[in-house]
N, C-alpha and C. Protein backbone atom coordinates (compact mmCIF):
# COMPACT_ATOMS: atom_id res chain seq x y z
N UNK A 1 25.76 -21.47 46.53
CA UNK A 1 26.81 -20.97 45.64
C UNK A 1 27.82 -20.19 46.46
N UNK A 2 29.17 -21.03 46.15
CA UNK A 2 30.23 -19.41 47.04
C UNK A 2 30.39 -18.31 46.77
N UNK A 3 31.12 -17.80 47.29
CA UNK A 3 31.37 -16.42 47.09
C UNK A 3 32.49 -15.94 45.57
N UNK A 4 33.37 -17.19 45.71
CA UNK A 4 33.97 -16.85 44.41
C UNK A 4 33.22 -17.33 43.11
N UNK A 5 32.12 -18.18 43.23
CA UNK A 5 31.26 -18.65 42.03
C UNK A 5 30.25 -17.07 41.85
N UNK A 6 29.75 -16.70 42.73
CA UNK A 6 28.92 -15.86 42.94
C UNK A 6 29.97 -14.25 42.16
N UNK A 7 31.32 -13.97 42.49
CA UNK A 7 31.59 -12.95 41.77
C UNK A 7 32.20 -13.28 40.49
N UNK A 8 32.39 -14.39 40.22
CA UNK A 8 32.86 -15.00 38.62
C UNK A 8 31.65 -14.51 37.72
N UNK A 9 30.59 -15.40 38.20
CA UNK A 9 29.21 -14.78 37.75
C UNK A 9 28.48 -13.60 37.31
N UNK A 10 28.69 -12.64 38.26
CA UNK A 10 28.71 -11.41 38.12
C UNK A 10 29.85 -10.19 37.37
N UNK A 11 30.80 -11.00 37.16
CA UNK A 11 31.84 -10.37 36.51
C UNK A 11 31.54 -11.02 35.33
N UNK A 12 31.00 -11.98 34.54
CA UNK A 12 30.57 -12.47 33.39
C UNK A 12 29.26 -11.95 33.02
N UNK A 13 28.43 -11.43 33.69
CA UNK A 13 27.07 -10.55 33.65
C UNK A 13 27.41 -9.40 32.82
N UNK A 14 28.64 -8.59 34.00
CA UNK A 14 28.99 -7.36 33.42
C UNK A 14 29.95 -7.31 32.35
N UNK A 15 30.76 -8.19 31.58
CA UNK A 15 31.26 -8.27 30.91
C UNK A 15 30.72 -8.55 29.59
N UNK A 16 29.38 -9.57 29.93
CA UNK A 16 28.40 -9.16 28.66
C UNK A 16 27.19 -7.98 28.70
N UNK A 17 27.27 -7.75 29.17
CA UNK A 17 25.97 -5.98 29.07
C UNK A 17 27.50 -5.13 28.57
N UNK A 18 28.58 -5.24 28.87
CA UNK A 18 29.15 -4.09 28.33
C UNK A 18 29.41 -4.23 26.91
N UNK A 19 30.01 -5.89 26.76
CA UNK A 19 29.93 -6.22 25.34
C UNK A 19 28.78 -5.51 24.40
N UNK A 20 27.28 -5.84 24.91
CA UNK A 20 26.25 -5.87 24.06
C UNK A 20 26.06 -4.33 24.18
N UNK A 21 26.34 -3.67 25.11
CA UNK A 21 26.29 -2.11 24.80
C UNK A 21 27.16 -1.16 23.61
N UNK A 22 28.39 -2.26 23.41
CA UNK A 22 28.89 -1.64 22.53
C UNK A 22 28.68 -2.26 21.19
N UNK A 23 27.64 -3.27 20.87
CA UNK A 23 27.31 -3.93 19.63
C UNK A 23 26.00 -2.64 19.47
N UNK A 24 25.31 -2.32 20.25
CA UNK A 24 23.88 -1.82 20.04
C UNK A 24 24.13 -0.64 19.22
N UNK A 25 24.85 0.68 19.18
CA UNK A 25 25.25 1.68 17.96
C UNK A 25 25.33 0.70 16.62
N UNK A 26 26.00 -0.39 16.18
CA UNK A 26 26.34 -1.00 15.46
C UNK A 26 24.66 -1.76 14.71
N UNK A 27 23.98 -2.21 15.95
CA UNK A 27 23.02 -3.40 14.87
C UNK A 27 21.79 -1.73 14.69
N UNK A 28 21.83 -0.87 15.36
CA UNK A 28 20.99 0.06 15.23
C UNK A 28 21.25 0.89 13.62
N UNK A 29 22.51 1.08 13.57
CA UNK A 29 23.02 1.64 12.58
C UNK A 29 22.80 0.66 11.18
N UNK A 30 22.74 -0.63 11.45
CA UNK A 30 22.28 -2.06 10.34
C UNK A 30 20.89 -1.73 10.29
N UNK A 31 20.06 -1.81 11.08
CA UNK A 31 18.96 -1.86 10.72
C UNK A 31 18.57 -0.50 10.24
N UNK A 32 19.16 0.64 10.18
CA UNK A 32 18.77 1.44 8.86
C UNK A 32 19.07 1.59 7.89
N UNK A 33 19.71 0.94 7.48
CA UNK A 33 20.31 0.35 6.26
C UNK A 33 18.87 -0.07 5.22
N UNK A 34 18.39 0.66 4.01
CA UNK A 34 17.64 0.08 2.95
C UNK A 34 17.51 -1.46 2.56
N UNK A 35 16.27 -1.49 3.15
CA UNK A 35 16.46 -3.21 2.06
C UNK A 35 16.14 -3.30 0.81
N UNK A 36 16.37 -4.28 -0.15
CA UNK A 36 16.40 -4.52 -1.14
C UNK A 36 15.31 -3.83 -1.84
N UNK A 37 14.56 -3.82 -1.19
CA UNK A 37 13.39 -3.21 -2.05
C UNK A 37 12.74 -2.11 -1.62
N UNK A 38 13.39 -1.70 -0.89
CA UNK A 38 13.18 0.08 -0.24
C UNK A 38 12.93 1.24 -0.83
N UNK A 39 13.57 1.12 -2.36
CA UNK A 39 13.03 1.54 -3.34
C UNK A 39 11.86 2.07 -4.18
N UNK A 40 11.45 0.89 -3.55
CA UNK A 40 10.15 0.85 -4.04
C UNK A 40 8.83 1.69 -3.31
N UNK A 41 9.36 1.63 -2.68
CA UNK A 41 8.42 2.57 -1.17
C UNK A 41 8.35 3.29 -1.23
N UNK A 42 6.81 4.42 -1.29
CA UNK A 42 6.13 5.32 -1.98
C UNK A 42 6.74 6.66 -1.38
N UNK A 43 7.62 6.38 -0.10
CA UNK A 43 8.64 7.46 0.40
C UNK A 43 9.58 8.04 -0.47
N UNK A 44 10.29 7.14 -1.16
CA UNK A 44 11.62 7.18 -2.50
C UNK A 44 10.57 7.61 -3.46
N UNK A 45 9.34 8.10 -3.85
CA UNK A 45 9.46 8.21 -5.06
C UNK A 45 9.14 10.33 -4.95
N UNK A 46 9.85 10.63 -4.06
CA UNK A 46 9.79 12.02 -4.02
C UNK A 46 8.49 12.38 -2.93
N UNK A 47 8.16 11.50 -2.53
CA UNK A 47 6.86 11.96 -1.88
C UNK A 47 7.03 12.48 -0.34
N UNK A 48 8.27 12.19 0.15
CA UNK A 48 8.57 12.80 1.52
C UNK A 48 8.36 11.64 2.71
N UNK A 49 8.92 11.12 3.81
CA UNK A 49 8.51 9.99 4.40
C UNK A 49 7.41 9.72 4.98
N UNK A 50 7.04 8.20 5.35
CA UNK A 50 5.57 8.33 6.02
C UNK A 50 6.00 7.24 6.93
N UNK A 51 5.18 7.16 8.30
CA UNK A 51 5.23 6.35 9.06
C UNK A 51 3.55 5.86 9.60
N UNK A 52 3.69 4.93 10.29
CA UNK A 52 2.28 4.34 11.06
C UNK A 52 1.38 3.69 9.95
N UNK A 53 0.53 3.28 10.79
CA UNK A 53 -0.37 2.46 9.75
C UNK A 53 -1.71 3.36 9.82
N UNK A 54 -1.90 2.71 8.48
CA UNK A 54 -3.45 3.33 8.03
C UNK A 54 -4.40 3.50 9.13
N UNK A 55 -5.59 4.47 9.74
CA UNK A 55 -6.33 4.53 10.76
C UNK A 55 -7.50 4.19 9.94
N UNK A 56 -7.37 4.14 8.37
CA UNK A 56 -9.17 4.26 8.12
C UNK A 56 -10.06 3.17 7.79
N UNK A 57 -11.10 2.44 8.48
CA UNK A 57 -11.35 1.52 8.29
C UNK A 57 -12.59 1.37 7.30
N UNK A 58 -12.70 -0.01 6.70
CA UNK A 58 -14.16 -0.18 6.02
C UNK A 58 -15.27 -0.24 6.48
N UNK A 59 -15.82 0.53 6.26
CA UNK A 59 -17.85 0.67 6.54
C UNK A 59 -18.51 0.59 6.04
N UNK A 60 -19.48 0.36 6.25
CA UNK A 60 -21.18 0.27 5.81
C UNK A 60 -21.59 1.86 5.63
N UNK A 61 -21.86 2.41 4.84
CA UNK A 61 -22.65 3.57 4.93
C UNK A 61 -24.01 3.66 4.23
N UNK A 62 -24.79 4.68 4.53
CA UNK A 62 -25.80 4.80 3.50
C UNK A 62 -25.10 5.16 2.26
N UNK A 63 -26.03 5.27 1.05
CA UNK A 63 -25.45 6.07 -0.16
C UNK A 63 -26.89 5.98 -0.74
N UNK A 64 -26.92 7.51 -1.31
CA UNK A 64 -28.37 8.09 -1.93
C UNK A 64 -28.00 8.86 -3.02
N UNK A 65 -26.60 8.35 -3.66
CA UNK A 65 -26.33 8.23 -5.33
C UNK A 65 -26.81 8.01 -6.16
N UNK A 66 -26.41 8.17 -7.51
CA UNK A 66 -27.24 7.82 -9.11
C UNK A 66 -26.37 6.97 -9.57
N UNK A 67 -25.72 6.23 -8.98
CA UNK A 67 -25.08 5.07 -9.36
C UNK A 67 -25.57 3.86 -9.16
N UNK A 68 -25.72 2.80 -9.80
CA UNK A 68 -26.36 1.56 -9.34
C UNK A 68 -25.20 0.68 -8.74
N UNK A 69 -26.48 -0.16 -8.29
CA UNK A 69 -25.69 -1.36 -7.27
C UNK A 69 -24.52 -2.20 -8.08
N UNK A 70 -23.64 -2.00 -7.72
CA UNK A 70 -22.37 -2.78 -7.88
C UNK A 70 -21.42 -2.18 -9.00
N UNK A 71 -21.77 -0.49 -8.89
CA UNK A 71 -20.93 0.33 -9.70
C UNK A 71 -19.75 0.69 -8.10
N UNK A 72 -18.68 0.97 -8.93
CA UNK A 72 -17.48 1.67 -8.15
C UNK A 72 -17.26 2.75 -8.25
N UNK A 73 -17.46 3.84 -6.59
CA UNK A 73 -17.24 4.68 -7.29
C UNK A 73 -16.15 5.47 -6.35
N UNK A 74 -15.39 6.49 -7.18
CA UNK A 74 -13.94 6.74 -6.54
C UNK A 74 -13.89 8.09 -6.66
N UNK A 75 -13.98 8.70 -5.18
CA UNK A 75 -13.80 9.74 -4.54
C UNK A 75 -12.11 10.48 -4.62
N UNK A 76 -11.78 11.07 -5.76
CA UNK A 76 -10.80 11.89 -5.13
C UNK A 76 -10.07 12.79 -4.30
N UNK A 77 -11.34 13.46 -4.19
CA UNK A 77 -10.51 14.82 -3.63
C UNK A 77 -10.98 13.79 -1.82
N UNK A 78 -11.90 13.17 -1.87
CA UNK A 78 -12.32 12.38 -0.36
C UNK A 78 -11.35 11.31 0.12
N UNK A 79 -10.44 10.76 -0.72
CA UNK A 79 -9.55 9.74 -0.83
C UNK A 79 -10.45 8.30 -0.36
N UNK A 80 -11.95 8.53 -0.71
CA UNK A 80 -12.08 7.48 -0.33
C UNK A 80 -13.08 6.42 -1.71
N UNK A 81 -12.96 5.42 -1.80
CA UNK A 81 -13.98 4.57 -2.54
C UNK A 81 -15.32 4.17 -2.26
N UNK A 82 -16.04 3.80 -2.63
CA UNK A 82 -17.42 3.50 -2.63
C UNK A 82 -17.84 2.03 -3.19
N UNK A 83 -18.58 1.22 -3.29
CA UNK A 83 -18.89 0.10 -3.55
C UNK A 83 -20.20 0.23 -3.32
N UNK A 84 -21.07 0.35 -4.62
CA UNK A 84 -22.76 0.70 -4.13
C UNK A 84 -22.57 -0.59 -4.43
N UNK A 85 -24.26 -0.76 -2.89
CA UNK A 85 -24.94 -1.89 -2.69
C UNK A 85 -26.41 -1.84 -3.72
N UNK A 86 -26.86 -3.01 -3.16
CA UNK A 86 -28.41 -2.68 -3.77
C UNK A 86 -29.42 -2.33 -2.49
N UNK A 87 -29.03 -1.86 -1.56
CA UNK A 87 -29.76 -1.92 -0.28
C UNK A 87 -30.15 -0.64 0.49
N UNK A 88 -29.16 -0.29 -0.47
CA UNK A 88 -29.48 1.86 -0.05
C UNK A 88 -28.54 2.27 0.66
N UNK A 89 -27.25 0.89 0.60
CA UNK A 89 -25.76 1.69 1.20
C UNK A 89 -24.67 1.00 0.07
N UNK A 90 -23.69 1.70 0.77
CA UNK A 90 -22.25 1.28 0.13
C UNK A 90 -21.00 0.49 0.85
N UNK A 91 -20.16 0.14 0.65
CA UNK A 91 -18.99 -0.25 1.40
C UNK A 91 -18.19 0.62 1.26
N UNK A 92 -17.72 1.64 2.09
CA UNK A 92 -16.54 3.00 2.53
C UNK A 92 -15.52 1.74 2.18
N UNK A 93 -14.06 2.42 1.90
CA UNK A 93 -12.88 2.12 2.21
C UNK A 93 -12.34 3.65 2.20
N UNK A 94 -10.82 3.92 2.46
CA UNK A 94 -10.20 4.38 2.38
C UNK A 94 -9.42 3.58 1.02
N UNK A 95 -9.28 5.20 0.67
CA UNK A 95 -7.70 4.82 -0.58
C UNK A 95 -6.33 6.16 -0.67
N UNK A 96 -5.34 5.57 -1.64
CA UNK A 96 -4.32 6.54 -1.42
C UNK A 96 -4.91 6.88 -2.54
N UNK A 97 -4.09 8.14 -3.41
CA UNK A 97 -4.80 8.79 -4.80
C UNK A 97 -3.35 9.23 -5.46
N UNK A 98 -3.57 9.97 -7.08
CA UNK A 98 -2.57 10.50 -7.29
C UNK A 98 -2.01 11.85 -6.92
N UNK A 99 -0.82 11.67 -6.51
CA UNK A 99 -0.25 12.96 -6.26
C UNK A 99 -0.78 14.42 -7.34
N UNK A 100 -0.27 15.23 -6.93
CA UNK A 100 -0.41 16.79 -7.90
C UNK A 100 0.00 16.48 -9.18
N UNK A 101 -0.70 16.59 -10.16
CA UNK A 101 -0.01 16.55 -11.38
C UNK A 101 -0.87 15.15 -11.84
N UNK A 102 -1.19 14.39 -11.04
CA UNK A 102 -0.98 12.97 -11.53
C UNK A 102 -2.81 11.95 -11.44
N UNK A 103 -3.86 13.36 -10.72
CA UNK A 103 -5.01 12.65 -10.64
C UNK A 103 -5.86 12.68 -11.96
N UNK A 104 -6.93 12.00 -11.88
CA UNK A 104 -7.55 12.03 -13.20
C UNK A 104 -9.00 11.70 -12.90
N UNK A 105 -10.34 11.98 -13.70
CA UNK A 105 -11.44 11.47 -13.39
C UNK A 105 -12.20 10.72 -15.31
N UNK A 106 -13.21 10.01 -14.77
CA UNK A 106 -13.64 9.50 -15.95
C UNK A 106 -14.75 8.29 -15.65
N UNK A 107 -14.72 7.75 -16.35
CA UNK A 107 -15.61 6.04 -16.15
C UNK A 107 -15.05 5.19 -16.85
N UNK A 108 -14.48 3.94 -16.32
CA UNK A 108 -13.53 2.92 -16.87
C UNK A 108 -14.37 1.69 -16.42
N UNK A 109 -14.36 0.78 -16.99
CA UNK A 109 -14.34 -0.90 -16.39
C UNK A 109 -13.17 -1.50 -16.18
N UNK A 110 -13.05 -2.63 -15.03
CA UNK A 110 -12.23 -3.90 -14.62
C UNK A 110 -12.24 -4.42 -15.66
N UNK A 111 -10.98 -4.41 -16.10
CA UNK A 111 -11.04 -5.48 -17.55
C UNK A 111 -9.53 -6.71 -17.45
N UNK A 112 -9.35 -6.61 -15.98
CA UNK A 112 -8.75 -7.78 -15.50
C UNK A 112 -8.77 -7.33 -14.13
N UNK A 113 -8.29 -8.65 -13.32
CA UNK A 113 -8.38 -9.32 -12.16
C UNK A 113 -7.01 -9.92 -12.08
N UNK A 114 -6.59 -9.71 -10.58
CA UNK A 114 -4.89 -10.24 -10.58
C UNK A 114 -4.96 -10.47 -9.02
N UNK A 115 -4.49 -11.95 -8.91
CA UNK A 115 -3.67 -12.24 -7.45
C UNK A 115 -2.62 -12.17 -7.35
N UNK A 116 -1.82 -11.26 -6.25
CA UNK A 116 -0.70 -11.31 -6.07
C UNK A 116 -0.32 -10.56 -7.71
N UNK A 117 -0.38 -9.50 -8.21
CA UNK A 117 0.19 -9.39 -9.56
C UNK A 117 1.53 -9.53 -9.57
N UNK A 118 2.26 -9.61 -10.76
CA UNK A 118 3.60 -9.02 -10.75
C UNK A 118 3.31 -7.42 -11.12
N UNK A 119 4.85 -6.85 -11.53
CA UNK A 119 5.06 -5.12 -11.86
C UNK A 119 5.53 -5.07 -12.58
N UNK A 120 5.06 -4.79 -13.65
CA UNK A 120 6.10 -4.03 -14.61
C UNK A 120 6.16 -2.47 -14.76
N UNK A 121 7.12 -1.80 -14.31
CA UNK A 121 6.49 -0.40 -14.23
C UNK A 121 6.39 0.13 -15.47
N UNK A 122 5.56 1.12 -15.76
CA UNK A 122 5.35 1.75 -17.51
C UNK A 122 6.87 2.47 -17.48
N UNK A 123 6.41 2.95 -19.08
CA UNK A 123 7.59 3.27 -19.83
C UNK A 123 7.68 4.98 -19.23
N UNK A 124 6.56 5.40 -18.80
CA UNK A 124 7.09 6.79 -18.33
C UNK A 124 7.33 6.80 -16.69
N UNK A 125 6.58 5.98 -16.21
CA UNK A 125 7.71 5.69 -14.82
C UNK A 125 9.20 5.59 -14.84
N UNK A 126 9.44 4.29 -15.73
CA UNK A 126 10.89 4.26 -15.90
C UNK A 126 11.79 5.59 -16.70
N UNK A 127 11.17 6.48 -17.44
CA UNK A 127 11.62 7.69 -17.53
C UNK A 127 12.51 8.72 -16.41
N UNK A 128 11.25 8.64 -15.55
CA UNK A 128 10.92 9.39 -14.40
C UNK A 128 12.38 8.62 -13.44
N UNK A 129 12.47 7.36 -12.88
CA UNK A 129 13.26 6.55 -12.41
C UNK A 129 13.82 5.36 -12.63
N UNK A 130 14.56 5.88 -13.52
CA UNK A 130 15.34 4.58 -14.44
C UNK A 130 15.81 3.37 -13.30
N UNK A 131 15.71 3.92 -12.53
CA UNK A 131 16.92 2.65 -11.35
C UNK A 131 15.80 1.83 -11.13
N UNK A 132 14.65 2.01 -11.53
CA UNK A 132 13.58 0.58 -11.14
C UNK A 132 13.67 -0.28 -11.70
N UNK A 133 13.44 -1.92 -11.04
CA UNK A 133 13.61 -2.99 -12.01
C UNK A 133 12.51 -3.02 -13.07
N UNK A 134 13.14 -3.92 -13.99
CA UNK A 134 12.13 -3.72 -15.48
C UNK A 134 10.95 -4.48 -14.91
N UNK A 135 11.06 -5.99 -14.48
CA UNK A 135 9.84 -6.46 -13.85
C UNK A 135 10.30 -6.81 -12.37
N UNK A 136 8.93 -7.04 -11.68
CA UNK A 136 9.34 -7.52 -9.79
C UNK A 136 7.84 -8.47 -9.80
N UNK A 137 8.25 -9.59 -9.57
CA UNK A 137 7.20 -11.05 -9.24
C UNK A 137 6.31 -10.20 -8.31
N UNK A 138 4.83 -11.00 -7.94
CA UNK A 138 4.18 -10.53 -7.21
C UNK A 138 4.66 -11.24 -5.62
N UNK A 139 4.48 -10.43 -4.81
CA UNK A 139 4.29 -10.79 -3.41
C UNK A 139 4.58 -9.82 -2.20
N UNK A 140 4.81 -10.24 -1.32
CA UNK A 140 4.37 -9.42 0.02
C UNK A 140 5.25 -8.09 -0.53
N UNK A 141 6.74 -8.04 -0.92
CA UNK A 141 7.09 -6.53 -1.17
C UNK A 141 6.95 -5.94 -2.62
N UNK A 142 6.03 -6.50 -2.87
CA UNK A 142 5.59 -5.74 -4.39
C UNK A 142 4.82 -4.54 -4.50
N UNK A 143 4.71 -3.35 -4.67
CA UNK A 143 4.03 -2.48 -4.80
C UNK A 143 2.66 -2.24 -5.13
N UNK A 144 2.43 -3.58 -5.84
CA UNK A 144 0.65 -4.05 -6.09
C UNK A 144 0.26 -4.38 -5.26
N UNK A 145 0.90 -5.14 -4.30
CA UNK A 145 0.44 -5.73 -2.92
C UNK A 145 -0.45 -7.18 -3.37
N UNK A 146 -1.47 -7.25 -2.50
CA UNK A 146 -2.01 -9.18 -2.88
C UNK A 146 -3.11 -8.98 -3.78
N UNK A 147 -3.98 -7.74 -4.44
CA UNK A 147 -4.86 -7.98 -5.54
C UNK A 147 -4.42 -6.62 -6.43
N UNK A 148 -4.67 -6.67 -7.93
CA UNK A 148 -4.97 -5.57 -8.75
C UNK A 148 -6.38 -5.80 -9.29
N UNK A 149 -7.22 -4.64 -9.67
CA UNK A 149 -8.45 -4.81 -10.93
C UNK A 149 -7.65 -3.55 -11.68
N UNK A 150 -7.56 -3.96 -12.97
CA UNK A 150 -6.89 -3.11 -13.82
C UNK A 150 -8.35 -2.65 -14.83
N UNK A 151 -7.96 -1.41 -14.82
CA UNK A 151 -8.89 -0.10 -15.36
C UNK A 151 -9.03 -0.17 -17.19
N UNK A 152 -9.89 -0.65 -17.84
CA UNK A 152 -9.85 -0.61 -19.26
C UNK A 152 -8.64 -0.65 -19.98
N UNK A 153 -8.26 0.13 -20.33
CA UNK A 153 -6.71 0.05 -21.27
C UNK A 153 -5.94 0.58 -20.68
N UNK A 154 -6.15 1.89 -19.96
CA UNK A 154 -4.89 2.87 -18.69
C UNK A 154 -3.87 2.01 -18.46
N UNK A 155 -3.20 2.43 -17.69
CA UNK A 155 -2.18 2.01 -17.01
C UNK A 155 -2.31 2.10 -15.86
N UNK A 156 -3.64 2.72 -14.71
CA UNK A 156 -3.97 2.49 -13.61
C UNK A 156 -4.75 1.42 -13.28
N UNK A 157 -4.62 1.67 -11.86
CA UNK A 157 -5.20 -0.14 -11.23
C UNK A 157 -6.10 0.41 -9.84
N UNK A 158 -6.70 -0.65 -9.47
CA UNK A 158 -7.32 -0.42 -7.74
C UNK A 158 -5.96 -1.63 -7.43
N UNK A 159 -5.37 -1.50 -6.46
CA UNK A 159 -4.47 -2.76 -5.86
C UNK A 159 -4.35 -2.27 -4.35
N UNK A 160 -3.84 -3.29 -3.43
CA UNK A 160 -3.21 -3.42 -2.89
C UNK A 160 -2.05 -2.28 -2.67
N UNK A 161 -1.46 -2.24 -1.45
CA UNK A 161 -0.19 -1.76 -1.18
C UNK A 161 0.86 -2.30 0.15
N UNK A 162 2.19 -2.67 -0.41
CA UNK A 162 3.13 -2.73 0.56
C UNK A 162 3.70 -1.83 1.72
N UNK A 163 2.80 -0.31 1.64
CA UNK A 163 3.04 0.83 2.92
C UNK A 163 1.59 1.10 3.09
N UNK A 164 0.67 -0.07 3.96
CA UNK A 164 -0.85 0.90 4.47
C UNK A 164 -0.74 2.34 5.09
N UNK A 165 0.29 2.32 5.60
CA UNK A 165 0.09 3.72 6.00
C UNK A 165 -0.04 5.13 5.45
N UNK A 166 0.43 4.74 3.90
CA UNK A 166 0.12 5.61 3.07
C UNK A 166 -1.80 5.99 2.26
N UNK A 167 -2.63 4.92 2.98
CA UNK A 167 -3.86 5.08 2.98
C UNK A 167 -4.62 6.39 3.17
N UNK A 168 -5.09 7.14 2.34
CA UNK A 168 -5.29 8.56 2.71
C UNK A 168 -4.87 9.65 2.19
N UNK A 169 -3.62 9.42 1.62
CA UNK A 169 -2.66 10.13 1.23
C UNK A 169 -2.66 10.52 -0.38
N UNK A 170 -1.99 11.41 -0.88
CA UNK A 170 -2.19 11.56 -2.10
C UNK A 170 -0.46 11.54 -2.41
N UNK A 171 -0.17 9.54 -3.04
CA UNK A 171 0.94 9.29 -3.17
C UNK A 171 1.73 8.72 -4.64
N UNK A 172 -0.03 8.36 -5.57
CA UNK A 172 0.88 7.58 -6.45
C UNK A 172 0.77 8.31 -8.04
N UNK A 173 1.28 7.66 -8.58
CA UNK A 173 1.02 8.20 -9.99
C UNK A 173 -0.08 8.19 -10.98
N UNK A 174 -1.38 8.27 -9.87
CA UNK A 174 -2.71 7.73 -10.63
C UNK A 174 -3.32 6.34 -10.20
N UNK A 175 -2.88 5.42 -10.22
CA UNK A 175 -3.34 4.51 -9.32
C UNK A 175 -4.84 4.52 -7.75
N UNK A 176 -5.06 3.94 -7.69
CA UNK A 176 -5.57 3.85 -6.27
C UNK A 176 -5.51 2.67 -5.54
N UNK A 177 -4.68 3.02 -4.70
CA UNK A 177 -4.18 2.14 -3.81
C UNK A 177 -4.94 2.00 -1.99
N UNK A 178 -5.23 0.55 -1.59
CA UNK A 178 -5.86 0.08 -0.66
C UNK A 178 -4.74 -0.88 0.48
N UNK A 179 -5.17 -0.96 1.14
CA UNK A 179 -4.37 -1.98 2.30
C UNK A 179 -4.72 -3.32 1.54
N UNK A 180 -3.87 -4.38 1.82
CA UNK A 180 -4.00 -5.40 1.38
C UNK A 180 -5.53 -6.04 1.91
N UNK A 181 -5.74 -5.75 3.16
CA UNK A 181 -7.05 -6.96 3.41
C UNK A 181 -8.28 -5.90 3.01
N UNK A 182 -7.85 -4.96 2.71
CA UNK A 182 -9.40 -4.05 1.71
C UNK A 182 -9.47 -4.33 0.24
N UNK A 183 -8.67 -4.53 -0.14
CA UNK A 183 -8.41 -4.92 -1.74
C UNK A 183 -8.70 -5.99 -2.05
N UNK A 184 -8.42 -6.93 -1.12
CA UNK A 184 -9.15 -8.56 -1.12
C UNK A 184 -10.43 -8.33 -1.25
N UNK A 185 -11.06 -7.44 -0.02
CA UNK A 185 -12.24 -7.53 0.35
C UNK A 185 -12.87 -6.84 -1.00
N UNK A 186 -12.48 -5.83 -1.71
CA UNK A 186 -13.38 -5.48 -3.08
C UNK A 186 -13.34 -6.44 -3.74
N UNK A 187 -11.98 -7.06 -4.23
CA UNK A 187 -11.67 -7.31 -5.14
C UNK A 187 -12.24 -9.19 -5.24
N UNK A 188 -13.21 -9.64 -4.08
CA UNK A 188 -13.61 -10.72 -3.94
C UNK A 188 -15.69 -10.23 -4.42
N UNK A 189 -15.55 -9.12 -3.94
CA UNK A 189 -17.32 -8.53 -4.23
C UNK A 189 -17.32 -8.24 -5.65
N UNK A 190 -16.68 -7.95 -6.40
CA UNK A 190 -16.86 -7.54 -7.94
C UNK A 190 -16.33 -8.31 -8.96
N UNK A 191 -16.54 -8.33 -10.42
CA UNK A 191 -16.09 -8.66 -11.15
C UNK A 191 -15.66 -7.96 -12.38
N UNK A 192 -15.01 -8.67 -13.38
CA UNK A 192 -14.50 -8.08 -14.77
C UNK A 192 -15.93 -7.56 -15.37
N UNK A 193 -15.67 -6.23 -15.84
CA UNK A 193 -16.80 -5.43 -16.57
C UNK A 193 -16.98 -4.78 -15.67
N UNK A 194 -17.14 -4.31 -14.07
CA UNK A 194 -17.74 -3.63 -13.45
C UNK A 194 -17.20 -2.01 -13.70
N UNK A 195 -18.50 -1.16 -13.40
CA UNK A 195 -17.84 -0.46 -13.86
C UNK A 195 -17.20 1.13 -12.81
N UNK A 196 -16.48 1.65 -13.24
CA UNK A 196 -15.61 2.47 -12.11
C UNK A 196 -15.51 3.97 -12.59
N UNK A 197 -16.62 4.50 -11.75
CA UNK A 197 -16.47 6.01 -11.91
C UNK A 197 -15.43 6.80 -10.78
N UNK A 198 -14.80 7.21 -11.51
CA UNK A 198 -13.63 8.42 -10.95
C UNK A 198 -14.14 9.58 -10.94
N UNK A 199 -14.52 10.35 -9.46
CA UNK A 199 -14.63 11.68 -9.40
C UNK A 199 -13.31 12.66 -9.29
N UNK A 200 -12.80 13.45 -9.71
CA UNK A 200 -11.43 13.77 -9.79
C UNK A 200 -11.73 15.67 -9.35
């Protein structure tokens, strides 16, 4: 290569790094820009921001409870769930819980089962934040995430969530919320009728 191919070259190098240096403020400043459904993200609903993903994983533990095998049982103030076995343990998960104001305890049954649900948010959510859509189809940015078991008549659910990192946390309005591949994983071990004690 000559010498004048060789500084054409290099003067076309530097002419694009300077270009793309002055696009980079610009696509940086785009990509914080809200997406469509940003909204929805358990950050916007007053709860303060969250980042990273969930650290807590599912286990095997013992359990030497008065609950029988294949009762659910849900740890509040522990943020975590339970799944008695018949074997003299349980399946740990982690869950998110309700914020202040918003937890509750009792004994309910699964009295449905949902893939992928859709949302309709209740009538005192939409109180609370009118700017939510009335309904949102189920899928990857849905707030149910890929399973619900919905709780007797309530308006709470075990589901899924579109922010794992909020796993742990005390974020929703009563609900208990799981990472998507933990919610599968209950929500494939149990069925309708089972029943779900809330320690609160």
């Amino acid at each position: 290569m000559g010498l004048t191919m060789r500084l054409k070259t290099m003067a076309a190098m530097a002419l694009a790094a300077v270009t793309l240096a002055g696009t980079l403020p610009a696509m940086a400043q785009s990509s914080t820009k809200p997406s469509f459904f940003s909204f929805l993200r358990p950050s916007n609903f007053g709860n303060g921001p969250v980042s990273g993903a969930s650290s807590i994983r599912r286990q095997v533990v013992p359990y030497y409870g008065k609950y029988k095998p294949g009762t659910i049982v849900v740890n509040t103030a522990e943020r975590r769930l339970y799944l008695v076995q018949d074997n003299g343990t349980a399946v740990k998960y982690g869950i998110g819980v309700g914020r202040d104001g918003f937890r509750w305890g009792g004994v309910k049954t699964i009295t449905r089962k949902a893939e992928w649900p859709g949302w309709t948010p209740p009538a005192q959510m939409l109180q609370r934040r009118p700017d939510l859509p009335r309904y949102m189809p189920g899928g990857i940015d849905n707030p149910l995430g890929a399973r619900a078991m919905y709780l007797g008549s309530t308006l709470y659910r075990i589901h899924g969530s579109n922010e794992p990192e909020t796993i742990g946390q005390a974020v929703s309005s009563g609900c208990f919320r799981m990472t998507n591949d933990d919610v599968t994983d209950l929500y494939d071990r149990v069925r309708v009728g089972t029943q779900v004690v809330v320690l609160n």
